[in-house]
C-alpha atoms as a PDB file:
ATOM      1  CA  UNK A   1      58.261   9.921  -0.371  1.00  0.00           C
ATOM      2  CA  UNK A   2      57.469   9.503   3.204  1.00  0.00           C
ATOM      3  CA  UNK A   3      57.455   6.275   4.796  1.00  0.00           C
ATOM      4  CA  UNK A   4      58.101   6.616   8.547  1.00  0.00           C
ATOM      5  CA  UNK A   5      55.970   8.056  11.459  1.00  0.00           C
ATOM      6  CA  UNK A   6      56.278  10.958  12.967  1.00  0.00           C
ATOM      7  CA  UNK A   7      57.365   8.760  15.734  1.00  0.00           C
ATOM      8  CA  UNK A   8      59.925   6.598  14.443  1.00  0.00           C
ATOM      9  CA  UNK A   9      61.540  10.041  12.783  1.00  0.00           C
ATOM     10  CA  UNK A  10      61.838  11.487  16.624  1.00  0.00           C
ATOM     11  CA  UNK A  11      63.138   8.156  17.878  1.00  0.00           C
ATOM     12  CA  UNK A  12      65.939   8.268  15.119  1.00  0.00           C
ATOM     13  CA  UNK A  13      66.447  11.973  15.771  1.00  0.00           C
ATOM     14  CA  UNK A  14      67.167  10.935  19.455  1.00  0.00           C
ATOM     15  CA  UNK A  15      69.368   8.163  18.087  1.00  0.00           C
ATOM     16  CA  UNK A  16      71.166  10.319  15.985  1.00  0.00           C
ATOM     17  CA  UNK A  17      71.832  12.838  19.029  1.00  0.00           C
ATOM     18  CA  UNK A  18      73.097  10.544  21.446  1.00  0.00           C
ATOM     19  CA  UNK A  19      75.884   9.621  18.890  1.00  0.00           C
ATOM     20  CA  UNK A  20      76.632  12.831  18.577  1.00  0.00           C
ATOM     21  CA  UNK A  21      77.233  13.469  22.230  1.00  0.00           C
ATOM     22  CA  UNK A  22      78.515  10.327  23.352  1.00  0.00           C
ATOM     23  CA  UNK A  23      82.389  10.308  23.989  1.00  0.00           C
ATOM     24  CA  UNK A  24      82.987   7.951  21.549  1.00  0.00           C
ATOM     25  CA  UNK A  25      83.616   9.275  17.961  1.00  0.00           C
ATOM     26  CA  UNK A  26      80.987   8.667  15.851  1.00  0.00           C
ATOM     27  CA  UNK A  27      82.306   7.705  12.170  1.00  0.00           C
ATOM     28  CA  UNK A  28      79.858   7.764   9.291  1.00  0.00           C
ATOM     29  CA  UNK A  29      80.776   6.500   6.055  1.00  0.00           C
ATOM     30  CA  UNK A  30      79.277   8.884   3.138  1.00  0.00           C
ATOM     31  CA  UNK A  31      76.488   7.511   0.800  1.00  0.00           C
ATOM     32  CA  UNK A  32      75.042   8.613  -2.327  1.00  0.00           C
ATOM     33  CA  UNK A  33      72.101   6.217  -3.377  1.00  0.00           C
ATOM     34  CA  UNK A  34      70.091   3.071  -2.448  1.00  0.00           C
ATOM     35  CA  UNK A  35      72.263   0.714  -3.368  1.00  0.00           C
ATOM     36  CA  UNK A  36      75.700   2.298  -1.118  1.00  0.00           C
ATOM     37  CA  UNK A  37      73.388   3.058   1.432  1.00  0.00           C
ATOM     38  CA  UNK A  38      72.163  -0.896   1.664  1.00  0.00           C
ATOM     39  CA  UNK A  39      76.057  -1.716   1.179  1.00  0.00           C
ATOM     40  CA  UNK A  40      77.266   0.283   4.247  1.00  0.00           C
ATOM     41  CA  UNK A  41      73.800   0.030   6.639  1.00  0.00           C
ATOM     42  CA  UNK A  42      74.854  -3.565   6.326  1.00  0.00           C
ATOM     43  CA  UNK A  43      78.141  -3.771   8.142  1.00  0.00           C
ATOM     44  CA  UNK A  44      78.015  -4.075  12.052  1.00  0.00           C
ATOM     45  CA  UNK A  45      79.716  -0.719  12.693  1.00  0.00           C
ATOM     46  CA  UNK A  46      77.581   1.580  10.942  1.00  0.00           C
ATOM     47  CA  UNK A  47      75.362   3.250  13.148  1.00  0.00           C
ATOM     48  CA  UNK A  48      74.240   5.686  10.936  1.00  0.00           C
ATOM     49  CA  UNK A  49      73.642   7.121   7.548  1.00  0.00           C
ATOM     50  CA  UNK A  50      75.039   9.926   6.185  1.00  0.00           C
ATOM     51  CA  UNK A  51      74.771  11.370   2.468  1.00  0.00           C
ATOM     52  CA  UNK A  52      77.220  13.361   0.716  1.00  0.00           C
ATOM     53  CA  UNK A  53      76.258  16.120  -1.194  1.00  0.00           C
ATOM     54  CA  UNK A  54      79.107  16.391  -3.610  1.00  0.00           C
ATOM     55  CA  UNK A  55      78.359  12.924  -4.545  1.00  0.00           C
ATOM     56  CA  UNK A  56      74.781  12.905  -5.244  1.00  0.00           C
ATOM     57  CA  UNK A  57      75.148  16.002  -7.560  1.00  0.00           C
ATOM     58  CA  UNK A  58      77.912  13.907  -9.333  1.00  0.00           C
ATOM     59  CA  UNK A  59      75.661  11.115  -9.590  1.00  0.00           C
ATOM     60  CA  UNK A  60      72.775  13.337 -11.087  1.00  0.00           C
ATOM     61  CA  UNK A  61      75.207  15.185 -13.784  1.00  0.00           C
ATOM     62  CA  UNK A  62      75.420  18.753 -11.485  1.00  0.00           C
ATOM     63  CA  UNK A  63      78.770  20.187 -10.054  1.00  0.00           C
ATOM     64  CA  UNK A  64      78.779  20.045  -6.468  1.00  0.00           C
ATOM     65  CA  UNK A  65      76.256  22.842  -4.253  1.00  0.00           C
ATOM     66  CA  UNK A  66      73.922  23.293  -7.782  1.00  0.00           C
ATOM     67  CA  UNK A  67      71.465  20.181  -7.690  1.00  0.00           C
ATOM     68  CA  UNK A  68      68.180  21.232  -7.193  1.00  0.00           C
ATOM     69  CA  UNK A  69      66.762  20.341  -3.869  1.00  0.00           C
ATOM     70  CA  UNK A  70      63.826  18.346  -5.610  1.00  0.00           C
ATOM     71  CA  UNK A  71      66.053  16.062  -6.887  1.00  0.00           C
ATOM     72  CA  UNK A  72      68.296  15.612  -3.441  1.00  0.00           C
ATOM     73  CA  UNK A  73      64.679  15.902  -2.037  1.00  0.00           C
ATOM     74  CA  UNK A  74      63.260  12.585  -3.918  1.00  0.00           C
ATOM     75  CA  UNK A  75      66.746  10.436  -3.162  1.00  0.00           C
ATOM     76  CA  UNK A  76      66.523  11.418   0.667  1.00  0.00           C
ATOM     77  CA  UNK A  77      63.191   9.878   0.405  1.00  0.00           C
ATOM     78  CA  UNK A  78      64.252   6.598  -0.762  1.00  0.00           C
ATOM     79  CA  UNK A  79      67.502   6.647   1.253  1.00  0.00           C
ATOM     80  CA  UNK A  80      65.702   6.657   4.308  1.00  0.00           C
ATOM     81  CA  UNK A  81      63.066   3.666   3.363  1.00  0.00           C
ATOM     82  CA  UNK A  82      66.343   1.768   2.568  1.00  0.00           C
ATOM     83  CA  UNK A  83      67.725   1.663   5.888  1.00  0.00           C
ATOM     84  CA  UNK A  84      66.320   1.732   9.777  1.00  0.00           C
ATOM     85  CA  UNK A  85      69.423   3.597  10.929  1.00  0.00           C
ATOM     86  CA  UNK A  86      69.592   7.330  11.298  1.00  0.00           C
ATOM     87  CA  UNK A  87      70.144   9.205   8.098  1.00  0.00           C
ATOM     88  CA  UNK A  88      72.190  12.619   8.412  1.00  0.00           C
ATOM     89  CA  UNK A  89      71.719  14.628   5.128  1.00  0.00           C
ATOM     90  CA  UNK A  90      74.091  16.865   3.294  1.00  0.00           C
ATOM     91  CA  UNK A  91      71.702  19.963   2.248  1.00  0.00           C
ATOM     92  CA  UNK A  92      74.503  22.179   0.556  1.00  0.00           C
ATOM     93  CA  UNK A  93      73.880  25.341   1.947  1.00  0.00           C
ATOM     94  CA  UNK A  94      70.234  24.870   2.787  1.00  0.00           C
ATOM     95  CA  UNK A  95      68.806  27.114  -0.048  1.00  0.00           C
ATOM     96  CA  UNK A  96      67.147  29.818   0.342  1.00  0.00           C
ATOM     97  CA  UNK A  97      64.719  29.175   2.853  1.00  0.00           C
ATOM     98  CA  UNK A  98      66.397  26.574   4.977  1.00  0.00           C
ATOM     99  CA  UNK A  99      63.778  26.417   7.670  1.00  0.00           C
ATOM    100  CA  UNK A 100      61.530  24.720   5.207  1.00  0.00           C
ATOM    101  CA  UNK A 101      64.454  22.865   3.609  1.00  0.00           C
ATOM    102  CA  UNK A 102      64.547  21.192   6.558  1.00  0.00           C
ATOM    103  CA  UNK A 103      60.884  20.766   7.465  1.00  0.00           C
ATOM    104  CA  UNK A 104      60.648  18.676   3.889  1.00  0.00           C
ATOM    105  CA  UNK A 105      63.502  16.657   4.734  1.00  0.00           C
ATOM    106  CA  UNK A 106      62.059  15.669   7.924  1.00  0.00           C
ATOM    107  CA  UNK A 107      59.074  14.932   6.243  1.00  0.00           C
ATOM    108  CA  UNK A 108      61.352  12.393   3.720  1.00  0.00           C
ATOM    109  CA  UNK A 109      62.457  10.613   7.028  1.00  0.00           C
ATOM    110  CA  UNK A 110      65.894  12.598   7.578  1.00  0.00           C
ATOM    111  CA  UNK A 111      66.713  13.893  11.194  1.00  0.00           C
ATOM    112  CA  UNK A 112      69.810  15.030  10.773  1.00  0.00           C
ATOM    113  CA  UNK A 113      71.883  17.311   8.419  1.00  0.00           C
ATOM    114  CA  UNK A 114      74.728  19.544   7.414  1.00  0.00           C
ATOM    115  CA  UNK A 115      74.835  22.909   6.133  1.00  0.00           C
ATOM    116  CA  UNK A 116      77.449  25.002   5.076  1.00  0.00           C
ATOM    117  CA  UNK A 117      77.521  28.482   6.089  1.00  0.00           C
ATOM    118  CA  UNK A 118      79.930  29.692   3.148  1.00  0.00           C
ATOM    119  CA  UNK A 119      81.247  32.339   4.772  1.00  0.00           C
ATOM    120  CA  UNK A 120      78.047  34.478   4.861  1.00  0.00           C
ATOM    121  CA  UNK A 121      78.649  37.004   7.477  1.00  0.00           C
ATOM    122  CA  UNK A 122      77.808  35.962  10.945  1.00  0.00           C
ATOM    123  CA  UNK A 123      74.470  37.468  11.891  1.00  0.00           C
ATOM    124  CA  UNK A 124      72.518  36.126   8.528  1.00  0.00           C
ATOM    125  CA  UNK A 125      74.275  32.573   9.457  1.00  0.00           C
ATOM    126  CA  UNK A 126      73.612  32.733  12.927  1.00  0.00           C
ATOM    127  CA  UNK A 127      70.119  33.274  12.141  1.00  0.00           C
ATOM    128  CA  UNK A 128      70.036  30.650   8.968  1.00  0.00           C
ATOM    129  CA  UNK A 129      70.686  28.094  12.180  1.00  0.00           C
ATOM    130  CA  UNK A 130      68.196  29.305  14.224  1.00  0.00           C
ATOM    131  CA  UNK A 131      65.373  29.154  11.348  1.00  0.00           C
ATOM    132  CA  UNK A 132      66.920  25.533  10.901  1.00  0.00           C
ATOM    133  CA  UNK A 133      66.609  24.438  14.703  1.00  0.00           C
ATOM    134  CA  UNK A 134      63.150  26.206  14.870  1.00  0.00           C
ATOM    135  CA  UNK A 135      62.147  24.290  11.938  1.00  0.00           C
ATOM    136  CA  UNK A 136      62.926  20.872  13.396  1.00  0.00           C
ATOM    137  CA  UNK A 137      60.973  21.930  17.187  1.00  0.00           C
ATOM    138  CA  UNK A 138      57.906  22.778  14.826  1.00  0.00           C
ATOM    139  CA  UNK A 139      58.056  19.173  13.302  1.00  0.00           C
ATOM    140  CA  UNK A 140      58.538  17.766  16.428  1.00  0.00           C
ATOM    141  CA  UNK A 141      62.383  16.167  16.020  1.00  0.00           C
ATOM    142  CA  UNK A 142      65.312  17.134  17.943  1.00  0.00           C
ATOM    143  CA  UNK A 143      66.818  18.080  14.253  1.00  0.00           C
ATOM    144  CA  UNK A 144      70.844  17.009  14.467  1.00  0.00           C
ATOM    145  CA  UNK A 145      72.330  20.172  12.786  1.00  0.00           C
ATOM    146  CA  UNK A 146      75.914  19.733  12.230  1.00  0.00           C
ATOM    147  CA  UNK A 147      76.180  23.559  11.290  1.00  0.00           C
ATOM    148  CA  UNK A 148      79.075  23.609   8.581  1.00  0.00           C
ATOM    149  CA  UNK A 149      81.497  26.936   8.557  1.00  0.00           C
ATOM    150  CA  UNK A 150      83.616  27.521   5.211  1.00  0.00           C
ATOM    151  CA  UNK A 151      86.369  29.371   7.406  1.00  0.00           C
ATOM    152  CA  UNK A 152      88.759  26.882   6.425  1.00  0.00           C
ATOM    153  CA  UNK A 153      87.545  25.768   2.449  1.00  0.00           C
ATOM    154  CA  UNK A 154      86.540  29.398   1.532  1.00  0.00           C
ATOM    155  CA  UNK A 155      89.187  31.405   3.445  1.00  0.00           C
ATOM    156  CA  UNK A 156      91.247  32.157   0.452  1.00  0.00           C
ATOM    157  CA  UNK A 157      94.722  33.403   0.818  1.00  0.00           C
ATOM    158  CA  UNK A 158      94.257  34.742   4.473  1.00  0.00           C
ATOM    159  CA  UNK A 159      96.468  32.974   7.283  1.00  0.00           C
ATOM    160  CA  UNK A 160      95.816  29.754   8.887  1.00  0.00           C
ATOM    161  CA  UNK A 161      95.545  31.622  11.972  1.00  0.00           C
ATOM    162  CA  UNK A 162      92.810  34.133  11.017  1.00  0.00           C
ATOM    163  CA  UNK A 163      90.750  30.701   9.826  1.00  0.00           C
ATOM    164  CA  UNK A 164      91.126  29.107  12.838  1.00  0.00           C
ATOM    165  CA  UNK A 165      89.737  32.581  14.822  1.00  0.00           C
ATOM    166  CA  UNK A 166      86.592  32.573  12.459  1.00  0.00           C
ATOM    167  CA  UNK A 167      86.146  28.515  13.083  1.00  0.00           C
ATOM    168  CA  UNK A 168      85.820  29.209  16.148  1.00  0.00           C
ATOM    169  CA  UNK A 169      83.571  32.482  16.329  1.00  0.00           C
ATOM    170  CA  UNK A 170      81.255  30.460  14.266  1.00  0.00           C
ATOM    171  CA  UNK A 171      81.148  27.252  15.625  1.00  0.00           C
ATOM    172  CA  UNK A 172      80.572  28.594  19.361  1.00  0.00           C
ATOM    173  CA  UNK A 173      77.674  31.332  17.655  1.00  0.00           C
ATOM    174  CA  UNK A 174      76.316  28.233  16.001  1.00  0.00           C
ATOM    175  CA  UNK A 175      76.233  25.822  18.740  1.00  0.00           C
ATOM    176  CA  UNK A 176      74.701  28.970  20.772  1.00  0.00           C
ATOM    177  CA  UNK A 177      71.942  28.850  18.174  1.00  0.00           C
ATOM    178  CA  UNK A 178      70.991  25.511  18.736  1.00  0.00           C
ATOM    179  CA  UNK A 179      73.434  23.232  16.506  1.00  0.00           C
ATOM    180  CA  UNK A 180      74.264  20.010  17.342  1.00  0.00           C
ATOM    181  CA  UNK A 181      78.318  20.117  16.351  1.00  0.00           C
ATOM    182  CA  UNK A 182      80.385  22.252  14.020  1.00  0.00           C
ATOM    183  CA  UNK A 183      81.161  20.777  10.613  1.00  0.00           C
ATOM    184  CA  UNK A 184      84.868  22.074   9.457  1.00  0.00           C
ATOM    185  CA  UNK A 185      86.065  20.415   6.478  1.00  0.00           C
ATOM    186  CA  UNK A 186      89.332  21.069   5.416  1.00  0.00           C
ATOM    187  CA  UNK A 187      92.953  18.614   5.270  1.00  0.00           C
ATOM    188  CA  UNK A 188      93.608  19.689   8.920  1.00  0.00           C
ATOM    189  CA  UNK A 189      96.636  18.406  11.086  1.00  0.00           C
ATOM    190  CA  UNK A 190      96.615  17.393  14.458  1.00  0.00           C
ATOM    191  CA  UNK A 191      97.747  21.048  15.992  1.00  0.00           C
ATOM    192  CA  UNK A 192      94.751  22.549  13.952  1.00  0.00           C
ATOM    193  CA  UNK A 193      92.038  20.205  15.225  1.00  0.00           C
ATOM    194  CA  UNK A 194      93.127  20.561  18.956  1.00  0.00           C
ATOM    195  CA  UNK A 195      92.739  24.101  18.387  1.00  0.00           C
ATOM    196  CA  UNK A 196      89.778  23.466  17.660  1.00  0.00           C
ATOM    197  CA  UNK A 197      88.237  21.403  20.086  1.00  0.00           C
ATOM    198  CA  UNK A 198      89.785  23.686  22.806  1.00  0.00           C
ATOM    199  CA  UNK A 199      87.575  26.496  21.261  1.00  0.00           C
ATOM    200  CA  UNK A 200      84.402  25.313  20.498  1.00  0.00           C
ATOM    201  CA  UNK A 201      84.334  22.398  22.592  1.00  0.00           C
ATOM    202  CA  UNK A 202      84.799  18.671  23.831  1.00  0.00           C
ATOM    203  CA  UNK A 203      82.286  16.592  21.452  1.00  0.00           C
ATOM    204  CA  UNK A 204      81.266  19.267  19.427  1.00  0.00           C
ATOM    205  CA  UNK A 205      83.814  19.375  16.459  1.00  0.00           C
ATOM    206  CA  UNK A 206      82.759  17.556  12.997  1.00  0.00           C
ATOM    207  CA  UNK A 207      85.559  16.842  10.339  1.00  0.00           C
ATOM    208  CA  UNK A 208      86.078  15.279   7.177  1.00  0.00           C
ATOM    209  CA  UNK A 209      88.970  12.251   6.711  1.00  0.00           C
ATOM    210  CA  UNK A 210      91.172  13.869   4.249  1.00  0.00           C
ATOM    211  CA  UNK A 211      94.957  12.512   4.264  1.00  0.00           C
ATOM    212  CA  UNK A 212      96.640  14.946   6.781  1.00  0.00           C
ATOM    213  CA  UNK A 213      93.857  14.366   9.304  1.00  0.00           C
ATOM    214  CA  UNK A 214      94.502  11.899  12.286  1.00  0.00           C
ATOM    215  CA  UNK A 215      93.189   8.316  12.111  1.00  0.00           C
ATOM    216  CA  UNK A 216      90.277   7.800  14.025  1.00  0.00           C
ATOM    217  CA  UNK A 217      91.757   6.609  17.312  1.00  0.00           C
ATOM    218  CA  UNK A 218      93.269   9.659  17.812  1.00  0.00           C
ATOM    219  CA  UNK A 219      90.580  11.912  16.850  1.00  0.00           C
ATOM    220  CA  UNK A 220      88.732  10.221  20.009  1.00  0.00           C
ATOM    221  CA  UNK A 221      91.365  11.068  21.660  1.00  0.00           C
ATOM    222  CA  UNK A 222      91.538  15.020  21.193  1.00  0.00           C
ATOM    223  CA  UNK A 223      88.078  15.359  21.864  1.00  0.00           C
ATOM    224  CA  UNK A 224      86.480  15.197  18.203  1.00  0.00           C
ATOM    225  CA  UNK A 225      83.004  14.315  18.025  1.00  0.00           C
ATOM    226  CA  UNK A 226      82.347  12.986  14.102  1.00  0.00           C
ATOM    227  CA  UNK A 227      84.528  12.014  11.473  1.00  0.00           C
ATOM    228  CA  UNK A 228      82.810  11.682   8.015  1.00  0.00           C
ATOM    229  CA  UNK A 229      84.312  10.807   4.649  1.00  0.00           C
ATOM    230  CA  UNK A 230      82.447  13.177   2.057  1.00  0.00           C
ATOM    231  CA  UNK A 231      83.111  12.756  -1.960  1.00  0.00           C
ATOM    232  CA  UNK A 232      86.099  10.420  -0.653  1.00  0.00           C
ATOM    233  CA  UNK A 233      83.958   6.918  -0.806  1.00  0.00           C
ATOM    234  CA  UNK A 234      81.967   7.815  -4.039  1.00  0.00           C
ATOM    235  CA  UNK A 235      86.106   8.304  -5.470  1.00  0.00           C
ATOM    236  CA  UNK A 236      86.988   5.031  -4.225  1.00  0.00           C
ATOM    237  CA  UNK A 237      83.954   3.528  -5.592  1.00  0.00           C
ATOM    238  CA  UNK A 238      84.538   4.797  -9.240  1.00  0.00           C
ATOM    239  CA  UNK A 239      88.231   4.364  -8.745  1.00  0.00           C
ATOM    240  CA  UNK A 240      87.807   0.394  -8.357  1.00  0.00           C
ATOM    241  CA  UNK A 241      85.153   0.855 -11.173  1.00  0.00           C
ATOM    242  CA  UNK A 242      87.626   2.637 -13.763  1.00  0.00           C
ATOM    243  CA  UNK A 243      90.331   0.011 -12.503  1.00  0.00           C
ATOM    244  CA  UNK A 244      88.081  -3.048 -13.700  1.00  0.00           C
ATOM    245  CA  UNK A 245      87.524  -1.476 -16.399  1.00  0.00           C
ATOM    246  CA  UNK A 246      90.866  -0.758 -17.627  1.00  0.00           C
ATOM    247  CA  UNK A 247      91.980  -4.305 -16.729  1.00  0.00           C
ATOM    248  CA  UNK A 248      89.047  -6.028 -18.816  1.00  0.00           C
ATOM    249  CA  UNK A 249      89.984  -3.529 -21.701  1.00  0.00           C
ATOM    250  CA  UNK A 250      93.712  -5.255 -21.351  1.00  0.00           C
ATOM    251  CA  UNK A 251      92.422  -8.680 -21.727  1.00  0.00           C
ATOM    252  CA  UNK A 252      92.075  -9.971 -17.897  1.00  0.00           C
ATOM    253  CA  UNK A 253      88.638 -10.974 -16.901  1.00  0.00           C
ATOM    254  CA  UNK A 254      86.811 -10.063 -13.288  1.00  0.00           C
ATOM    255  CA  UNK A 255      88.549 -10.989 -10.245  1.00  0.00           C
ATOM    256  CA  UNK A 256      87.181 -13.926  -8.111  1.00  0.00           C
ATOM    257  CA  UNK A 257      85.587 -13.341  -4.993  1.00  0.00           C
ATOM    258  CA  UNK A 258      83.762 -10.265  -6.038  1.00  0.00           C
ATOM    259  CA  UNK A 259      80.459  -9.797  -3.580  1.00  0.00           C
ATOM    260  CA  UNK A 260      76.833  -9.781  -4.918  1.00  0.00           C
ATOM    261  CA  UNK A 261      76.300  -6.252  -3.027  1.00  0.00           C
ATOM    262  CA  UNK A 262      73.248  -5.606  -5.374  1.00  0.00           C
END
């Protein structure tokens, strides 16, 4: 479901960029439907969407990386009439033809997204990024790929050290085929993450705020370009949900004060 221009798409691609590159870190609070998209486009420091994967298969019944991409498709869609902002998109892996995964998405209004490499070996990902970039010049959008590597998530038993290496090798292969920033997820301390940076560069390093990773201030400091939130938010959400719940069950009734967010 399409329902912005060609030229409002390339505006918020531009947008989207220039958050990406600017010095400050860019924080993006992870949404899943309409209705948490309206919630957080609505606060003053939001400056731009961005979906979570894990929780729109959750929300849809699927284990996370198996939706199918009509389904993610159709919800993209009606995330991006929700909201004027810039919407980032979590596309798994980009499926098997990632090119066009993309072109479709920037058709639904998205100009930005993450894909995760999952350890494929390097040429076939290298190129994956390429066909993903290429995609986005057809349409175009200056498509903001924040090119995901596994080393981390998928590396098994094999040494912190040997993850780190492949982080890098990947991110600086990606970002030579056109990515925006290097997505690497993982509960990474401070020592890690200025690795990091130092590798693949200034502004270019994506992460995910899991408990051992720095608070945002700090993150700014050592040089990290994007902090997102991924299943996190969707957790809180149901966690305040099952907590209501459980209290109502007891005999208490709903808090005071709650806010008509829908």
């Amino acid at each position: 479901m399409t329902t912005t221009t060609s030229t409002s798409t390339s505006d918020r691609a531009t947008v989207l960029r220039d958050l990406h590159r600017a010095p400050e870190l860019l924080q993006v609070v992870n949404v899943w439907d309409v209705v948490s998209t309206r919630a957080v486009a609505g606060l003053p420091g939001t400056k731009a969407i961005a979906t979570a994967g894990h929780s729109i298969a959750a929300t849809f019944g699927y284990d996370d990386g198996t939706i199918p991409f009509d389904l993610t498709l159709d919800l993209l869609g009606r995330i991006t009439a929700a909201t004027e902002l810039p919407v980032s998109a979590d596309l798994d892996d980009g499926y098997e033809q990632p090119g066009e995964t993309v072109r479709r998405v920037i058709g639904a209004g998205v100009v930005g997204a993450n894909v995760e490499d999952r350890l494929r070996p390097l040429a076939e990902s290298v190129a994956r990024v390429e066909q993903i970039v290429a995609a986005g010049a057809a349409e175009g959008v200056d498509f903001v790929l924040n090119a995901r590597t596994d080393a981390f998530v998928r590396g098994g038993d094999r040494p912190a050290s040997e993850s780190l290496a492949d982080a890098v090798e990947r991110g600086r292969a990606y970002l030579e085929a056109g990515a925006t920033t290097i997505f690497v997820p993982g509960n990474l301390d401070e020592d890690v993450i200025a690795e990091l940076v130092a590798g693949i560069g200034q502004n270019r390093v994506s992460l995910i705020g899991f408990p051992a990773v720095p608070p945002p201030a700090r993150l700014q400091e050592l040089g990290v370009a994007r902090l997102s939130y991924g299943p996190l938010t969707q957790r809180v959400a149901l966690g305040a949900l099952v907590d209501l719940a459980e209290s109502v069950y007891a005999g208490a009734v709903p808090p005071e004060g709650i806010r008509p967010l829908n």
